[in-house]
PDB file of N, CA and C in Angstrom:
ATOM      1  N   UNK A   1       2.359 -32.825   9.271  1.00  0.00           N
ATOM      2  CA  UNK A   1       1.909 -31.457   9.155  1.00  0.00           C
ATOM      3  C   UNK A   1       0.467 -31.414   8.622  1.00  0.00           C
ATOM      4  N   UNK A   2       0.347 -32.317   8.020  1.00  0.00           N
ATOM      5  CA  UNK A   2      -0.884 -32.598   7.250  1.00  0.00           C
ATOM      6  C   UNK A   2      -2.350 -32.918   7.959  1.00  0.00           C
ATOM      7  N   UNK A   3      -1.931 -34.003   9.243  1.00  0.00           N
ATOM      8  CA  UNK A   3      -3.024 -33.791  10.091  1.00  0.00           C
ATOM      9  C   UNK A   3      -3.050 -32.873  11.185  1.00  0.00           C
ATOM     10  N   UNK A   4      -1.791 -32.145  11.158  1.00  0.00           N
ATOM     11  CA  UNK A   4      -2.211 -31.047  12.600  1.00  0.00           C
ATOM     12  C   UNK A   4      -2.848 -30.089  11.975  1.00  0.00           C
ATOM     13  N   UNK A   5      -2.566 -29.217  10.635  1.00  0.00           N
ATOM     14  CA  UNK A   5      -3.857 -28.495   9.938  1.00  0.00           C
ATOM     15  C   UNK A   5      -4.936 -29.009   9.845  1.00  0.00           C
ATOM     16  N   UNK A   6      -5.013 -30.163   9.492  1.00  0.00           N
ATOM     17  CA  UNK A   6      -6.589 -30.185   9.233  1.00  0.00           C
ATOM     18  C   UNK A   6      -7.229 -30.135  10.778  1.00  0.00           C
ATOM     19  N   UNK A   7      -6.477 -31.313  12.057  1.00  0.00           N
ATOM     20  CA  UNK A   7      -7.202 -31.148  13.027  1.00  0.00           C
ATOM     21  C   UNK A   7      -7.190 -29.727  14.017  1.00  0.00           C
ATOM     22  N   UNK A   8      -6.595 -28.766  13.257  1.00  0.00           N
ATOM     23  CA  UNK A   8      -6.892 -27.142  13.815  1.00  0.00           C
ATOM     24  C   UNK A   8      -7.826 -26.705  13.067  1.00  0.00           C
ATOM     25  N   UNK A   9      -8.082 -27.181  11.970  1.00  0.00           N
ATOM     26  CA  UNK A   9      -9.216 -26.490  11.125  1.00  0.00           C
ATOM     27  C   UNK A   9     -10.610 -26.955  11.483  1.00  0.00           C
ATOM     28  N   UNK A  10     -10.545 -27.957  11.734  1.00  0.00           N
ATOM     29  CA  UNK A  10     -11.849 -28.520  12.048  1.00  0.00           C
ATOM     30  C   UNK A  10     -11.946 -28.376  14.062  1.00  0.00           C
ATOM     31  N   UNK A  11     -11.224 -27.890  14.461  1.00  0.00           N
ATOM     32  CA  UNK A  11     -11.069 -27.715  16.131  1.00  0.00           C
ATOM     33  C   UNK A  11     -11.323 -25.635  15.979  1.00  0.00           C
ATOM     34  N   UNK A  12     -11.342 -25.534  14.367  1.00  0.00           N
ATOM     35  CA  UNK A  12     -11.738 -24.089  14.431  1.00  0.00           C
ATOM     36  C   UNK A  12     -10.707 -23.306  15.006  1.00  0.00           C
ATOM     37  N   UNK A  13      -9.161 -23.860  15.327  1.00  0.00           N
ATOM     38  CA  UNK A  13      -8.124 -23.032  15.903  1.00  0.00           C
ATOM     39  C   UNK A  13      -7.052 -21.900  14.501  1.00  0.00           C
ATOM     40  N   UNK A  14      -7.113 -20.990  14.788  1.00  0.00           N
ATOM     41  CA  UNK A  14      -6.656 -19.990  13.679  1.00  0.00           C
ATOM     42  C   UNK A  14      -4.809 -20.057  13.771  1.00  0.00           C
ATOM     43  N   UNK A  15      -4.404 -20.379  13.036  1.00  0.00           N
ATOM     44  CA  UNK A  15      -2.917 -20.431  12.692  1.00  0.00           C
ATOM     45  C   UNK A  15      -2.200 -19.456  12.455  1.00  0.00           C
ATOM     46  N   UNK A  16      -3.195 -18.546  11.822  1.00  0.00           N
ATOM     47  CA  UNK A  16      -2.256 -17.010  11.796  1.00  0.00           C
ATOM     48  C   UNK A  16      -1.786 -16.003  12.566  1.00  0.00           C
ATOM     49  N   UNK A  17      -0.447 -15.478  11.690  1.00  0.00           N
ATOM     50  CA  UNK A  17      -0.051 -14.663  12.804  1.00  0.00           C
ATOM     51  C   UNK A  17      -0.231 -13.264  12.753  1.00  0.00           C
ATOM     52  N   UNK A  18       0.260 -12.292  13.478  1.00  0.00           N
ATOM     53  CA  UNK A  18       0.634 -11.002  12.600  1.00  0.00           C
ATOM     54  C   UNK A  18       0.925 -10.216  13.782  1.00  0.00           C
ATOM     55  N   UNK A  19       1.032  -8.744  13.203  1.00  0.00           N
ATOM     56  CA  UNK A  19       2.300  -8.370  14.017  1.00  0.00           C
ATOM     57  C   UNK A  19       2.262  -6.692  13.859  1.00  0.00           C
ATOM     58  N   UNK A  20       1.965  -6.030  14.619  1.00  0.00           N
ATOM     59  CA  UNK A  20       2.293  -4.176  14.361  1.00  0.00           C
ATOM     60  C   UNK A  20       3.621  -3.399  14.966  1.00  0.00           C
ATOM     61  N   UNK A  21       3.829  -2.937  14.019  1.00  0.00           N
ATOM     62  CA  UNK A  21       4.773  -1.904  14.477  1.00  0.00           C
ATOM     63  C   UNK A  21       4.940  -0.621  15.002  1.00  0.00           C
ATOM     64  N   UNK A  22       5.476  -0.134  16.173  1.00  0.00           N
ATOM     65  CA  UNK A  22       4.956   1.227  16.777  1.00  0.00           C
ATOM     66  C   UNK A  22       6.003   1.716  16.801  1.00  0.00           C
ATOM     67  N   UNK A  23       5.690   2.974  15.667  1.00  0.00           N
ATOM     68  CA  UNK A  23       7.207   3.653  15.756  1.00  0.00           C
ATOM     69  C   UNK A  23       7.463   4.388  16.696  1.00  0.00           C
ATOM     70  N   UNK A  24       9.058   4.841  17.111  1.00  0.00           N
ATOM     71  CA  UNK A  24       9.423   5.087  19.112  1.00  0.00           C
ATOM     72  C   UNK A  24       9.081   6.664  18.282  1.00  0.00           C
ATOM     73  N   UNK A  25       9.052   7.500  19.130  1.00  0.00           N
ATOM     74  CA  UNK A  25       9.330   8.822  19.275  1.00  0.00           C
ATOM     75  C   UNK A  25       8.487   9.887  18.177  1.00  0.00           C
ATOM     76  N   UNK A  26       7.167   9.063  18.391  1.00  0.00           N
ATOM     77  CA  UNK A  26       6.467   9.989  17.185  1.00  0.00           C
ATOM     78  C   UNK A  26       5.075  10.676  18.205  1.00  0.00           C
ATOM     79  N   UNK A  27       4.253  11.384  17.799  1.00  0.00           N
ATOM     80  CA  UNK A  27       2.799  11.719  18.643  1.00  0.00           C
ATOM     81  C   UNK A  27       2.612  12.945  17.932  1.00  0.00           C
ATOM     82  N   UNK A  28       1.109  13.312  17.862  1.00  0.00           N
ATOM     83  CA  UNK A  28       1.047  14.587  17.450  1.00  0.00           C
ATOM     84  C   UNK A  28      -0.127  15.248  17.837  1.00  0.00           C
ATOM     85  N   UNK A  29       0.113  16.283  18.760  1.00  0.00           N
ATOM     86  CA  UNK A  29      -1.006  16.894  19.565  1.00  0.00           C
ATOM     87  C   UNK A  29      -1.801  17.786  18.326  1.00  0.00           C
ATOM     88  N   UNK A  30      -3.159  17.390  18.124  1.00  0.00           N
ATOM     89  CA  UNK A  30      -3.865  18.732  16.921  1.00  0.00           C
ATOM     90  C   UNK A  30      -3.967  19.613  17.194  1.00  0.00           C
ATOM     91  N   UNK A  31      -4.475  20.186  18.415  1.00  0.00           N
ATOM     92  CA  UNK A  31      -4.802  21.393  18.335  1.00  0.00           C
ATOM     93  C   UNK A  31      -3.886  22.125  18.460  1.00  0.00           C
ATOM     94  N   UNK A  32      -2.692  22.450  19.437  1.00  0.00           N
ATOM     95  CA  UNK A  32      -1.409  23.367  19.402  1.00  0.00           C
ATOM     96  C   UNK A  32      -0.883  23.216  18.020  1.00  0.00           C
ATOM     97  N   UNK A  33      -0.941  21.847  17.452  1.00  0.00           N
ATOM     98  CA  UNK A  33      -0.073  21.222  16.366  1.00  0.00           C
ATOM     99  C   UNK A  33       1.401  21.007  16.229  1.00  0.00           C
ATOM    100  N   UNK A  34       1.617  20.566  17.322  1.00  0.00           N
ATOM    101  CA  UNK A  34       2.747  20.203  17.704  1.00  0.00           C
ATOM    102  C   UNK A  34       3.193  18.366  17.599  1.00  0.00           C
ATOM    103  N   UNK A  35       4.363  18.201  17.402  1.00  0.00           N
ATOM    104  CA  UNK A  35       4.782  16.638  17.725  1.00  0.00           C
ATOM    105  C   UNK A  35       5.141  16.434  16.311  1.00  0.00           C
ATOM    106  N   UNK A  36       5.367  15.387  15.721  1.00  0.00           N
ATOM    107  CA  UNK A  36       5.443  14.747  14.588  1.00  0.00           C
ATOM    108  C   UNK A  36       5.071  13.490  14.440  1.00  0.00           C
ATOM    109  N   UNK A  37       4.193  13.760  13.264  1.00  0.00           N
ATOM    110  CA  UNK A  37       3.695  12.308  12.796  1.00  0.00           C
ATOM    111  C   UNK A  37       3.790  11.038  12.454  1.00  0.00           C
ATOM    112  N   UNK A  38       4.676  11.387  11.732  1.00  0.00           N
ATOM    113  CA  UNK A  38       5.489  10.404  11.006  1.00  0.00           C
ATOM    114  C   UNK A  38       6.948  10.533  10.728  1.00  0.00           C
ATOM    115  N   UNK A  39       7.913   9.363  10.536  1.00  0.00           N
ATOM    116  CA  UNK A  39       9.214  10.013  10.178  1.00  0.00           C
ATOM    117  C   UNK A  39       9.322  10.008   8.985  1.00  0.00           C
ATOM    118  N   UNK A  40       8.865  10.041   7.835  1.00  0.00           N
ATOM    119  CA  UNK A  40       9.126  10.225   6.498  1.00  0.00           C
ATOM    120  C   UNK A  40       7.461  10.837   5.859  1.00  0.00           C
ATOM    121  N   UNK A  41       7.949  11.257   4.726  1.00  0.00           N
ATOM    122  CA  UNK A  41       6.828  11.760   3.735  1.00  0.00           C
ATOM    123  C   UNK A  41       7.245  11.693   2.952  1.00  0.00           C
ATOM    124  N   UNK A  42       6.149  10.970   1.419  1.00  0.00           N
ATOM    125  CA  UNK A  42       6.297  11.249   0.448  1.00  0.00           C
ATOM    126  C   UNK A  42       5.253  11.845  -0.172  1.00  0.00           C
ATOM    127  N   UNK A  43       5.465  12.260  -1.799  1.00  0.00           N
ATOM    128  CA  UNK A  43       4.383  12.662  -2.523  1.00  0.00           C
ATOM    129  C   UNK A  43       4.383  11.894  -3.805  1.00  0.00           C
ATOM    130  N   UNK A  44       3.282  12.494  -4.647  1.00  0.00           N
ATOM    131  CA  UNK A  44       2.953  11.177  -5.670  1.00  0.00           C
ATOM    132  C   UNK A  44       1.373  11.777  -6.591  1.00  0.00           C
ATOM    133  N   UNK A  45       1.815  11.393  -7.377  1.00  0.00           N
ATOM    134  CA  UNK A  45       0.029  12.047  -8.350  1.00  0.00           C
ATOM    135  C   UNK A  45       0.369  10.920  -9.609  1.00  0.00           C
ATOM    136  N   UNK A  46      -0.550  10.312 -10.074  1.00  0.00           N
ATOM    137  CA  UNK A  46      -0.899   9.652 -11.237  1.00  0.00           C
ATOM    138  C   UNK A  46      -1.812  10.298 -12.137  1.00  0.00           C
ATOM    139  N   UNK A  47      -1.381   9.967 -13.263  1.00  0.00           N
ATOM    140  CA  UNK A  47      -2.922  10.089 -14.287  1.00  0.00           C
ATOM    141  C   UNK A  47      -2.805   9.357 -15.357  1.00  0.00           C
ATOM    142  N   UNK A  48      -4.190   9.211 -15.995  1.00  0.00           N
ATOM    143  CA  UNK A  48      -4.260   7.885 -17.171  1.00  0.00           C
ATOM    144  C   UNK A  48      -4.628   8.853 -17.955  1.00  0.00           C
ATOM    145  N   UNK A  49      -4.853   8.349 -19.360  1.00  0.00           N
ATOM    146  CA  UNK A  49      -4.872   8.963 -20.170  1.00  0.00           C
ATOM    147  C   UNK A  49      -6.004   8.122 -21.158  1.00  0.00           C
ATOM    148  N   UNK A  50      -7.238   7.272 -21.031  1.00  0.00           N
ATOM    149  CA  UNK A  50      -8.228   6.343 -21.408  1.00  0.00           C
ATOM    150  C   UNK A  50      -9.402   6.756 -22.446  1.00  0.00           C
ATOM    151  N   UNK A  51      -9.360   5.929 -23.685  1.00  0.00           N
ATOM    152  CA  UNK A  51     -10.105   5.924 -24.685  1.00  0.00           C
ATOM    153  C   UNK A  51     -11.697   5.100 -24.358  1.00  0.00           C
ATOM    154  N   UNK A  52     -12.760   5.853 -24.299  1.00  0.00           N
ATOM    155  CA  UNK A  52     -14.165   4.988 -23.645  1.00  0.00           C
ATOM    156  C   UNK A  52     -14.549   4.575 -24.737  1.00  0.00           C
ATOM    157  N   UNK A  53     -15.438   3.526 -25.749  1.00  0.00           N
ATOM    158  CA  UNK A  53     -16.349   3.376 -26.101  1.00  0.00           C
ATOM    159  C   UNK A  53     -17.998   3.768 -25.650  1.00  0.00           C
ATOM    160  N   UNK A  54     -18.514   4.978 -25.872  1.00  0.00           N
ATOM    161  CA  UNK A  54     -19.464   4.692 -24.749  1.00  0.00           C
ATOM    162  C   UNK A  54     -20.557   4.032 -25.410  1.00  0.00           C
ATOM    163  N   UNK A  55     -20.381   3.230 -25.875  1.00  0.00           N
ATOM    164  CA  UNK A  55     -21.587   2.529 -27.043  1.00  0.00           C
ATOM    165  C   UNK A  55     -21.782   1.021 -26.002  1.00  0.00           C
ATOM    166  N   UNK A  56     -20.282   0.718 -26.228  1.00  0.00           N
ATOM    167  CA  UNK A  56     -20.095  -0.703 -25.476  1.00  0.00           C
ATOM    168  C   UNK A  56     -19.667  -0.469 -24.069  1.00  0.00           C
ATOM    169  N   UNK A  57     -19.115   0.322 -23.796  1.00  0.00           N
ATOM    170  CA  UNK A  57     -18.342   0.654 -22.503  1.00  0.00           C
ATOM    171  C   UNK A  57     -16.666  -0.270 -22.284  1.00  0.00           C
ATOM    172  N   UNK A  58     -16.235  -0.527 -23.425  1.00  0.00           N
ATOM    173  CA  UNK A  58     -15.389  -1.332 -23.760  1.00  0.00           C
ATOM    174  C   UNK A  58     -14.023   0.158 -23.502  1.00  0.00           C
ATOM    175  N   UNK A  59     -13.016  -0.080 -22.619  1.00  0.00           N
ATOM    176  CA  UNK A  59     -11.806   0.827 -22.667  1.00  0.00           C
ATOM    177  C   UNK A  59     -10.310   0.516 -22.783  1.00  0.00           C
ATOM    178  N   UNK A  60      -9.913   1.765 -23.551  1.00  0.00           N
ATOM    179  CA  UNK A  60      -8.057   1.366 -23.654  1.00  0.00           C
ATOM    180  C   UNK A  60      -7.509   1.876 -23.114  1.00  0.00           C
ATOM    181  N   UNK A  61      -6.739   1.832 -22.562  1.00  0.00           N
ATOM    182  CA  UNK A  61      -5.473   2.505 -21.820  1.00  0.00           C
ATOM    183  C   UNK A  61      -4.297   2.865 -22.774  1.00  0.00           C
ATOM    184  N   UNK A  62      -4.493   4.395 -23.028  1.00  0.00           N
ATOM    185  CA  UNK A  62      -3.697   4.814 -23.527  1.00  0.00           C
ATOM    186  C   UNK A  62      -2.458   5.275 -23.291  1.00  0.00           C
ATOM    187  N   UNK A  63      -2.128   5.542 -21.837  1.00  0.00           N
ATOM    188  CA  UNK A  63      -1.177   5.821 -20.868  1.00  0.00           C
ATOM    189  C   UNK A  63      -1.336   5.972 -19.544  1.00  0.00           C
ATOM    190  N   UNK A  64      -0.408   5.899 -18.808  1.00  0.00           N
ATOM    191  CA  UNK A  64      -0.300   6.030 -17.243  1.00  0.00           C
ATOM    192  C   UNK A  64       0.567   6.273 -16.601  1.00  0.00           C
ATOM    193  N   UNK A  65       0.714   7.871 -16.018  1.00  0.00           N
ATOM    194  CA  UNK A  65       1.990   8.239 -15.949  1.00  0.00           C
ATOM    195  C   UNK A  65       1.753   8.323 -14.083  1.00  0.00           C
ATOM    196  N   UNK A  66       3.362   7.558 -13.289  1.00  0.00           N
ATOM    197  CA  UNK A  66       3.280   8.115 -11.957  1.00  0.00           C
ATOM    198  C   UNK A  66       4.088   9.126 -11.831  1.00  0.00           C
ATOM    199  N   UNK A  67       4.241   9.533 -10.663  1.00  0.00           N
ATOM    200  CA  UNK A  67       5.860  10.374  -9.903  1.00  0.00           C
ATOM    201  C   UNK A  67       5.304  10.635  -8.823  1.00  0.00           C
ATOM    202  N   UNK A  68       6.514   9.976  -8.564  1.00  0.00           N
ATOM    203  CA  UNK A  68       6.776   9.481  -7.161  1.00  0.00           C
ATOM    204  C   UNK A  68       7.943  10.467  -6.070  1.00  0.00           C
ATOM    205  N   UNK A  69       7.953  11.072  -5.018  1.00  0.00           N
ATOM    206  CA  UNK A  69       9.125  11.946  -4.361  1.00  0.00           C
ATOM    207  C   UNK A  69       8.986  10.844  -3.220  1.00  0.00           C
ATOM    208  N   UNK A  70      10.109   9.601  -3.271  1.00  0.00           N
ATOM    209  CA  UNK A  70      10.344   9.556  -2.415  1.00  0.00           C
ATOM    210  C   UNK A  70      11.733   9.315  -1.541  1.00  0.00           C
ATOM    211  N   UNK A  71      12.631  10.244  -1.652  1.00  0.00           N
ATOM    212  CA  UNK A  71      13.125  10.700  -1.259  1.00  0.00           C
ATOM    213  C   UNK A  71      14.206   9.972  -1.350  1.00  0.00           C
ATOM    214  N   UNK A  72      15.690   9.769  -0.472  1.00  0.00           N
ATOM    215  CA  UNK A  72      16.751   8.434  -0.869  1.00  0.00           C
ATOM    216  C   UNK A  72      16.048   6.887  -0.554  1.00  0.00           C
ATOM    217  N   UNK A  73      15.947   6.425  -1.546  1.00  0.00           N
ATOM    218  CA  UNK A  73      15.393   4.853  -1.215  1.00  0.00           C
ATOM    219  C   UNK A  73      16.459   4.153  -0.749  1.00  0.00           C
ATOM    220  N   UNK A  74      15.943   3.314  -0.160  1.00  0.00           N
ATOM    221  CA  UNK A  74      16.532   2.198   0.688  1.00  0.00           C
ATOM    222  C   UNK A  74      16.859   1.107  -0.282  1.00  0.00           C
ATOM    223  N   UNK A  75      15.774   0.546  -0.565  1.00  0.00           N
ATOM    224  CA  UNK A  75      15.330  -0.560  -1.550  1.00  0.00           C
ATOM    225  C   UNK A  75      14.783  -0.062  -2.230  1.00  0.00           C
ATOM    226  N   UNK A  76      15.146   0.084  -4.085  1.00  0.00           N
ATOM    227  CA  UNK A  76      14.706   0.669  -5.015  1.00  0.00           C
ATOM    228  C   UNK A  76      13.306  -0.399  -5.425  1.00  0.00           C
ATOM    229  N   UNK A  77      14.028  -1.444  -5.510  1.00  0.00           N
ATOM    230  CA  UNK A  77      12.779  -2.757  -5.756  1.00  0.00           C
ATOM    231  C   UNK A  77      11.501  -2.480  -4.809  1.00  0.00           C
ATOM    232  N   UNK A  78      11.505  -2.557  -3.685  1.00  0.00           N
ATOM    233  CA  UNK A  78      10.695  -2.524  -3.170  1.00  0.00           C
ATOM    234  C   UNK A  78       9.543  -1.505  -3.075  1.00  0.00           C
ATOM    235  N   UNK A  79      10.151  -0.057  -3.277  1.00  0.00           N
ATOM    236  CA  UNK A  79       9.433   0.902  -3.409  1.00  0.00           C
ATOM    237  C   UNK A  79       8.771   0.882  -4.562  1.00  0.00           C
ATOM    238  N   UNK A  80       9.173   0.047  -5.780  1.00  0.00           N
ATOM    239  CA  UNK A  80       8.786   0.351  -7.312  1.00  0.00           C
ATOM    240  C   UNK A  80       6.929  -0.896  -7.236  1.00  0.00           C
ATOM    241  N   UNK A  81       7.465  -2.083  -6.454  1.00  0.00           N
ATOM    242  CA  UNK A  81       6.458  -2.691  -6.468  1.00  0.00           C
ATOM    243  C   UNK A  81       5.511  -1.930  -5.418  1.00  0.00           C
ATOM    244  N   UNK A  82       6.161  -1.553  -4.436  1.00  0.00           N
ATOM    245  CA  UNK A  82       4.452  -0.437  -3.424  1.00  0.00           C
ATOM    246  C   UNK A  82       4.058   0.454  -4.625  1.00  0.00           C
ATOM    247  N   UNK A  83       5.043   1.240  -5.079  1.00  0.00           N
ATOM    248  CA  UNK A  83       4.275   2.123  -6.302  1.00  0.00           C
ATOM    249  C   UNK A  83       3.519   1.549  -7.119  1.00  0.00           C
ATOM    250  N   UNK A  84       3.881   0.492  -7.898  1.00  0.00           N
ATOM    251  CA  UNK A  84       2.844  -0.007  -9.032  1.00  0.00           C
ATOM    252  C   UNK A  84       1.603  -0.616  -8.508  1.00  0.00           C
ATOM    253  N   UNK A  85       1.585  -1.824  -7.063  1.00  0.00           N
ATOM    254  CA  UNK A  85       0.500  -2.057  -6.165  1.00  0.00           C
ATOM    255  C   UNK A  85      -0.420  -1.170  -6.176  1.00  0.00           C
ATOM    256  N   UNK A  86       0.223   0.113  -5.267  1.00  0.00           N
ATOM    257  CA  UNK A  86      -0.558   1.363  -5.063  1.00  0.00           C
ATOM    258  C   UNK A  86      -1.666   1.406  -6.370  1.00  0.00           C
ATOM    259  N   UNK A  87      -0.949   1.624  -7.533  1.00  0.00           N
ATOM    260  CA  UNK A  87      -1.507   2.102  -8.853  1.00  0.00           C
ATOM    261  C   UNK A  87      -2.162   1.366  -8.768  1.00  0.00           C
ATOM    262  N   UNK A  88      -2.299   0.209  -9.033  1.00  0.00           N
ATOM    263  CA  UNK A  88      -3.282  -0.829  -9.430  1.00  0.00           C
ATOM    264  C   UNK A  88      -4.527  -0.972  -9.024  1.00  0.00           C
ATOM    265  N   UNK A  89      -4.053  -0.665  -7.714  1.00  0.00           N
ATOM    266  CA  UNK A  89      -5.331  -0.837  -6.730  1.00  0.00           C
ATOM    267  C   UNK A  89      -6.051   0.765  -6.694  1.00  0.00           C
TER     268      UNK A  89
END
């Protein structure tokens, strides 16, 4: 395995894969405003609550509150790490 990576790397051949998903039965005309977009929606607002130094520019995080509507989860885990990701980023 060891020399077929390297001799794709140096032959400049890309190994990766990837992959999109097209959901069936969605479209949405703008101007009439007709169709549907998407099959789910959620909502969501954050806010921090941050102490500045503005001397140093040195800061604390004093809190950080989410909420999240999203609706019956599937996978509770999974949604909690997109939520905190989300936040982070």
């Amino acid at each position: 395995m060891k020399d077929l990576a390297h001799a794709a790397y140096f032959e400049r051949v890309n190994l990766s894969a990837n992959g999109h998903y097209k959901t069936p039965d969605i479209g949405y005309v703008w101007g009439p405003n007709t169709g549907q977009m998407f099959f789910y929606f959620t909502q969501g607002v954050t806010a921090a609550e941050v102490e500045i130094d503005t001397l140093t520019g040195d800061w604390t995080c004093l809190r950080a509150d989410i909420k999240m509507d999203i609706g019956r989860s599937i996978n509770p885990s999974i949604d909690y790490g997109q939520i905190e990701g989300a936040f982070v980023q």
